[in-house]
Protein backbone atom coordinates (compact mmCIF):
# COMPACT_ATOMS: atom_id res chain seq x y z
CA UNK A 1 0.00 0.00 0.00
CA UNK A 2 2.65 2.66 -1.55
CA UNK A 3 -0.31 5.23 -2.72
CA UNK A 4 -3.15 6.66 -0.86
CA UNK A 5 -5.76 4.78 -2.57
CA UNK A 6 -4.26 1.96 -0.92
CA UNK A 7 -6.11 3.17 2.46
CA UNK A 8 -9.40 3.34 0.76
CA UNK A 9 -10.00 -0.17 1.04
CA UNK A 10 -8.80 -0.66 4.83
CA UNK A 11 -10.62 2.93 5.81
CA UNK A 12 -13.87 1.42 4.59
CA UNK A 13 -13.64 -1.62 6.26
CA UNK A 14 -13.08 0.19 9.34
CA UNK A 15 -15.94 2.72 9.09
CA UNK A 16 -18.55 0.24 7.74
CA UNK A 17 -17.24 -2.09 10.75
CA UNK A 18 -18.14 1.03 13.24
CA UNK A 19 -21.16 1.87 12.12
CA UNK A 20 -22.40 -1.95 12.37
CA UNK A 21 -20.95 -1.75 15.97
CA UNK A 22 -22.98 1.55 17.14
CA UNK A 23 -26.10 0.70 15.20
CA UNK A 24 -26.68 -1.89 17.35
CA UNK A 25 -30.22 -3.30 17.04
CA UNK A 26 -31.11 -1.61 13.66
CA UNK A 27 -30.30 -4.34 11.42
CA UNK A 28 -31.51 -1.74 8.59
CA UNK A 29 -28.04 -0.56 9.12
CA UNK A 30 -26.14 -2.92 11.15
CA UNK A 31 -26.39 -5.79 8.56
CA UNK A 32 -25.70 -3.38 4.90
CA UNK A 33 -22.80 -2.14 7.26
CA UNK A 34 -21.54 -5.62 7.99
CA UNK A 35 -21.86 -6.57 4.46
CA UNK A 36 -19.67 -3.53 3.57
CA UNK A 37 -17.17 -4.25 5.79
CA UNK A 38 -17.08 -8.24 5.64
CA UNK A 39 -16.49 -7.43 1.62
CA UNK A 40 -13.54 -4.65 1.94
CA UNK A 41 -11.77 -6.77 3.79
CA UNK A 42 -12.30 -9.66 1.30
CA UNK A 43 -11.03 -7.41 -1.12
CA UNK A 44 -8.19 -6.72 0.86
CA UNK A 45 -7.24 -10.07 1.51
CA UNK A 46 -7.17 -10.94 -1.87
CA UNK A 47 -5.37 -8.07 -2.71
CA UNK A 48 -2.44 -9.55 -0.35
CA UNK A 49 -2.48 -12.67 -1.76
CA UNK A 50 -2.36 -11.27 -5.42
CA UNK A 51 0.81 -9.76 -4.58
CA UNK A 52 2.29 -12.38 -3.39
CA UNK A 53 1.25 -15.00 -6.19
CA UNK A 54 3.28 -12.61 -8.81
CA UNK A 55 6.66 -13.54 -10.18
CA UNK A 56 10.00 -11.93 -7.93
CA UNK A 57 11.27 -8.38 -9.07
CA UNK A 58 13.27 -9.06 -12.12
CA UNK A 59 16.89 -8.59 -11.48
CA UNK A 60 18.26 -5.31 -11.34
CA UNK A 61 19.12 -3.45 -14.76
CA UNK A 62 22.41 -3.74 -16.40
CA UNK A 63 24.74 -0.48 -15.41
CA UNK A 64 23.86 1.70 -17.93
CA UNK A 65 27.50 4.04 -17.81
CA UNK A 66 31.18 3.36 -17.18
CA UNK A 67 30.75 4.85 -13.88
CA UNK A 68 27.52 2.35 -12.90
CA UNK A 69 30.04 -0.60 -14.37
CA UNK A 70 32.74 0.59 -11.96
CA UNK A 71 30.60 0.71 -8.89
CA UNK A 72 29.12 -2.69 -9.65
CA UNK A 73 32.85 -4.27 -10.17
CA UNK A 74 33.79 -2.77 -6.90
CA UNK A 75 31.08 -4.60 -5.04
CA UNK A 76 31.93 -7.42 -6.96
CA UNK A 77 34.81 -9.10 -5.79
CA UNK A 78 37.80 -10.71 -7.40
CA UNK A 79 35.89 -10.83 -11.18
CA UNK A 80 35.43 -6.93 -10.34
CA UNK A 81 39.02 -6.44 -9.39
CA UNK A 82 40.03 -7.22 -12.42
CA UNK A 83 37.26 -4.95 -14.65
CA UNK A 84 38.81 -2.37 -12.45
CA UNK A 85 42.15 -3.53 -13.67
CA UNK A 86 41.35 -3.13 -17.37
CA UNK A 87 39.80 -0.10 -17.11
CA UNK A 88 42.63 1.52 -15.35
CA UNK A 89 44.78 0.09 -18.32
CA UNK A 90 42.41 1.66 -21.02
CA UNK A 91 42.61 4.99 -18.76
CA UNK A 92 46.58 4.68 -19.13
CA UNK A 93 46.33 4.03 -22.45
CA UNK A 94 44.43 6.70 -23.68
CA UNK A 95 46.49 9.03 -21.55
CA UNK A 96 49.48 8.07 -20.82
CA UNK A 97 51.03 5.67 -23.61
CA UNK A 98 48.37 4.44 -26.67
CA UNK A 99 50.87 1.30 -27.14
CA UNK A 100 51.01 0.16 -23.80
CA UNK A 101 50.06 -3.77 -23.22
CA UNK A 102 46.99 -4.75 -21.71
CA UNK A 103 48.21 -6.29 -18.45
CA UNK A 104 48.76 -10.44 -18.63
CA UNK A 105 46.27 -12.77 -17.55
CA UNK A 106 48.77 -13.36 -14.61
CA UNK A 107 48.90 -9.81 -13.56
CA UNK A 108 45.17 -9.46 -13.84
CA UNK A 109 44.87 -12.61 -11.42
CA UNK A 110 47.52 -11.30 -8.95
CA UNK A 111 45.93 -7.77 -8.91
CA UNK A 112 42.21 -9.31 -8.31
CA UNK A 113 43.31 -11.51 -5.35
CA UNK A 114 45.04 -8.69 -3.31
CA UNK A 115 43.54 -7.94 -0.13
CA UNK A 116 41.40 -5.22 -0.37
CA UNK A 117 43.02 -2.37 1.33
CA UNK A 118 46.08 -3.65 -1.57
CA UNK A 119 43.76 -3.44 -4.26
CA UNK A 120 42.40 -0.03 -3.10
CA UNK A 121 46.61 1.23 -2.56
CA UNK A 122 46.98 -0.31 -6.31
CA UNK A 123 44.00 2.02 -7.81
CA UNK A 124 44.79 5.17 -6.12
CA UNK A 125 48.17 4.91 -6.89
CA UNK A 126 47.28 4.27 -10.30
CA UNK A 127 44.62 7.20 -10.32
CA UNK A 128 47.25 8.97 -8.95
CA UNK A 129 49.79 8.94 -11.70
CA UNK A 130 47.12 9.24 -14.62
CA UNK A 131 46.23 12.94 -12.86
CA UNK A 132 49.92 13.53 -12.23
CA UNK A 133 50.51 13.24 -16.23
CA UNK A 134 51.96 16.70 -18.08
C-alpha cells in the first residue's frame, strides 16, 4: 500500500465495521454495514495474496555508464578487481602511452586476489599517476 488509494479499502472496512458496531439493534443498518465491511476486507485479503502470487522483481538493470560498471565491479569481488584492472589500463592508455600492453592474464589474477586495502593502494596509486601526467 505505496499510494493513498491503498487506504481506501482498509478505511472502509473500518468505518462500515463502526457503524455496524454503534447501530446496534437496527439491522436496517447494522447488517448493509456488515456486508460492507465483511467485503472490503475480502477485497483486501485478496489483494495480499495477489501480490504475493506474482513472479519476484526481475533482477536489477544492467549499469547503464562506465561509472555504474565501476561501482558494480567494486562490489563485486575478485571478477570486479580485475574490470577495475582493465579499465585503469584503457585509462593509461588513452592518456598516458596508446601502445602500452593490456596487463597479462597473470597480472590481472595477482591484482584481483590482493587484499582489499592492496587493491584499493593499487588504484589510487594508479589514479594517482594518470592525474599527475603533463
Amino acid at each position: 500500500m505505496n499510494s493513498p488509494v491503498g487506504w481506501v479499502l482498509p478505511l472502509i472496512a473500518v468505518a462500515a465495521t463502526v457503524l455496524a458496531v454503534l447501530a446496534g439493534g437496527d439491522l436496517s443498518i447494522a447488517l448493509p454495514s456488515a456486508a460492507i465491511a465483511v467485503l472490503a476486507a475480502a477485497l483486501l485479503f485478496a489483494r495480499g495474496w495477489s501480490g504475493r502470487a506474482r513472479a519476484p522483481d526481475p533482477s536489477p538493470p544492467a549499469p547503464r555508464t562506465d561509472a555504474d560498471r565501476l561501482r558494480l565491479a567494486f562490489r563485486s569481488g575478485r571478477i570486479g578487481r580485475e574490470e577495475v584492472v582493465v579499465a585503469l589500463n584503457r585509462l593509461e592508455r588513452s592518456f598516458l602511452d596508446p601502445n602500452l600492453a593490456p596487463p597479462p592474464v597473470d597480472e590481472l589474477s595477482r591484482l584481483a586476489s590482493l587484499p582489499p586495502e592492496q587493491f584499493l593502494s593499487y588504484v589510487r596509486r594508479t589514479l594517482d599517476r594518470l592525474e599527475a601526467r603533463p
